[in-house]
Protein backbone atom coordinates (compact mmCIF):
# COMPACT_ATOMS: atom_id res chain seq x y z
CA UNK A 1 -27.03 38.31 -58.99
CA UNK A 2 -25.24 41.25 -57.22
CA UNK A 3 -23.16 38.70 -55.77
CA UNK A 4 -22.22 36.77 -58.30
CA UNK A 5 -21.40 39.73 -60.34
CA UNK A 6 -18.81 41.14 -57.58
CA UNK A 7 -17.23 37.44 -57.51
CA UNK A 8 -16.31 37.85 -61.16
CA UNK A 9 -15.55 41.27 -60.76
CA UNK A 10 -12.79 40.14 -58.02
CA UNK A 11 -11.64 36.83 -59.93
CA UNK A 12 -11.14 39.08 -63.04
CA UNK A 13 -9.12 41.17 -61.11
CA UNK A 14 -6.72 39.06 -59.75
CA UNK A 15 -6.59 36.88 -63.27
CA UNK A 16 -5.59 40.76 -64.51
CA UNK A 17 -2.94 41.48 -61.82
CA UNK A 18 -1.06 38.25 -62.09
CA UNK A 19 -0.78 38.53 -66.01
CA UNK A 20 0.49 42.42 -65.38
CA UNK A 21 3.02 41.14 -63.19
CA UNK A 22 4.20 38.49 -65.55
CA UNK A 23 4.93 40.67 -68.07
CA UNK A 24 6.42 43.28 -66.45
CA UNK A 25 10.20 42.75 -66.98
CA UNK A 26 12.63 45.06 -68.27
CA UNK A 27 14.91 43.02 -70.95
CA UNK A 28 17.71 45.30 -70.14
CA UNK A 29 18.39 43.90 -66.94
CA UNK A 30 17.82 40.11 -67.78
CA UNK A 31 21.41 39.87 -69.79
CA UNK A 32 19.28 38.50 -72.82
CA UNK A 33 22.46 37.42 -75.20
CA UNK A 34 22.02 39.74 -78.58
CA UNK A 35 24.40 37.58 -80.28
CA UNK A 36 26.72 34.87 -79.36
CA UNK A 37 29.75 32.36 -81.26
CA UNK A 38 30.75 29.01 -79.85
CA UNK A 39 32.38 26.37 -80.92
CA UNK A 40 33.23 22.90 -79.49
CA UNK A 41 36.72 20.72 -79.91
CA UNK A 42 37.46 17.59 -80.25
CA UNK A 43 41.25 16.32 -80.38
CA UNK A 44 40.38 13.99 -83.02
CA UNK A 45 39.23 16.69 -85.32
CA UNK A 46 42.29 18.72 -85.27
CA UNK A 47 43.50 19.78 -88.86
CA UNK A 48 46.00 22.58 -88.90
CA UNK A 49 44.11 24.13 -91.62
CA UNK A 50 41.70 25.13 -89.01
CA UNK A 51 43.90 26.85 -86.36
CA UNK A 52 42.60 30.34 -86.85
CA UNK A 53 39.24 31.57 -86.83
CA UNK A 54 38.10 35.53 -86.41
CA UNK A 55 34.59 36.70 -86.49
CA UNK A 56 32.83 39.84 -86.05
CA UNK A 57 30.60 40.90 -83.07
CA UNK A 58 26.65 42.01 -83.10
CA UNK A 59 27.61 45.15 -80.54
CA UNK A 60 24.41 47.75 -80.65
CA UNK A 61 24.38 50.73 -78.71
CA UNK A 62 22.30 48.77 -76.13
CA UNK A 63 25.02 46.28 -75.83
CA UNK A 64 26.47 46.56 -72.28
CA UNK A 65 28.77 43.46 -71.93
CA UNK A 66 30.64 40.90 -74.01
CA UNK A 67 31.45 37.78 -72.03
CA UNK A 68 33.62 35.16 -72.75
CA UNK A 69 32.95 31.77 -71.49
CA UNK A 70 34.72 28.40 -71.80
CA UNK A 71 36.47 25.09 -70.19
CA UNK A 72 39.45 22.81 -71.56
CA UNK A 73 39.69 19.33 -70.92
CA UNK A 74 42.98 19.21 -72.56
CA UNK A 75 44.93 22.04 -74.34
CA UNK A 76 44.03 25.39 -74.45
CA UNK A 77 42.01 27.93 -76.82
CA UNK A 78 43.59 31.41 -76.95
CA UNK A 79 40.99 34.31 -77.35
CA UNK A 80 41.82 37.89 -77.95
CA UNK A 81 38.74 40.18 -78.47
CA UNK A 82 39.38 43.77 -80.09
CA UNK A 83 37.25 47.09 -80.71
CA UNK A 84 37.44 49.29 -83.49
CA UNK A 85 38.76 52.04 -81.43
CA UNK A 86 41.79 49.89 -80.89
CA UNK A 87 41.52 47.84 -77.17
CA UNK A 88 42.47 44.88 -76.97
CA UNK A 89 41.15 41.67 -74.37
CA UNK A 90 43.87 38.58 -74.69
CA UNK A 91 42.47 35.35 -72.27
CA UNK A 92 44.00 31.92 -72.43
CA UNK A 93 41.21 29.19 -71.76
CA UNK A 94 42.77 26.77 -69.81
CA UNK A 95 40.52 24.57 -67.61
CA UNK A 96 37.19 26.78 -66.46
CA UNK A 97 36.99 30.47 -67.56
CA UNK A 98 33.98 32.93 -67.63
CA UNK A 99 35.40 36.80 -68.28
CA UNK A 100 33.45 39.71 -68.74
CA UNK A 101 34.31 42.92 -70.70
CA UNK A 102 31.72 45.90 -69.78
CA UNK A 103 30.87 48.71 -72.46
CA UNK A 104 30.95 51.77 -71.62
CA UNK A 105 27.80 54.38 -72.61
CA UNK A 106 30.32 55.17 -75.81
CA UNK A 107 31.31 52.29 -76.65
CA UNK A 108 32.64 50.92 -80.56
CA UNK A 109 30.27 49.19 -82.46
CA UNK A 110 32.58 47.29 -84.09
CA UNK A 111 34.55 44.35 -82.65
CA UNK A 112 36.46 41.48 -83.79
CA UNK A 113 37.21 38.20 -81.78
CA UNK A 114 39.72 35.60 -83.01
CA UNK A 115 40.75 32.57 -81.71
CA UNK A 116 43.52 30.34 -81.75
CA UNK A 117 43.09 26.13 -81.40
CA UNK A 118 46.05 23.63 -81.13
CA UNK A 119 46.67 20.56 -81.31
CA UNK A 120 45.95 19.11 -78.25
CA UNK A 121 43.04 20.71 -77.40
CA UNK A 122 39.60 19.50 -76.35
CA UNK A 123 36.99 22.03 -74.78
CA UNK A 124 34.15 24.64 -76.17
CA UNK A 125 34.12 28.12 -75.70
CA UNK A 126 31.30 30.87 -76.14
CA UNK A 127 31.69 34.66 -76.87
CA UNK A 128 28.37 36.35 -76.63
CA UNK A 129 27.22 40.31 -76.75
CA UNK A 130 24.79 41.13 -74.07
């Protein structure tokens, strides 16, 4: 009995220590993506009514990076990203791009990213808050 109570006592605690080690992560460090836009493009869907697009950012004080990911097959997608306080990001997605833009401890909470498409272009891009 004394035997078979330590046995459970010891599978119990190992059953315990690997589920404390699975959950201990800090999300901080995993680059968990708060908010993201993408869009994909297709030549044949052009319409210059659609040229244009700006949307505005999730940024949260715990935001610490925006990144801006995309690839071209043909063409290129301009992107310009810009904070309330005034700074401005320009990048020109032509072929494979992945850029990063680090916040500072004070950083705005308010950003803006517009984009430009033309006619001959066929890729995707992503902008995401992290």
């Amino acid at each position: 009995m004394k035997k078979r109570l330590w046995s459970l006592l010891c599978v119990l605690a190992v059953i315990c220590g690997i589920l404390s080690g699975c959950g201990a992560r800090n999300d901080s460090d995993t680059g968990l993506v708060e908010s993201s836009w993408e869009m994909n493009l297709l030549r044949e869907e052009y319409d210059e009514k659609y040229t244009h697009y700006e949307q505005s950012l999730t940024v949260s004080k715990d935001t610490s990076e925006i990144t801006v990911t995309g690839q071209t097959t043909s063409g290129k997608i301009d992107v310009r990203i810009t904070s309330g306080d005034g700074e401005e990001y320009n990048y020109c997605i032509d072929g494979v791009m992945d850029e990063k833009i680090p916040l500072g401890w004070f950083h705005s909470m308010e950003w803006t990213a517009a984009v430009d498409l033309y006619e001959d272009t066929e890729g995707s891009f992503i902008i995401a808050t992290r």
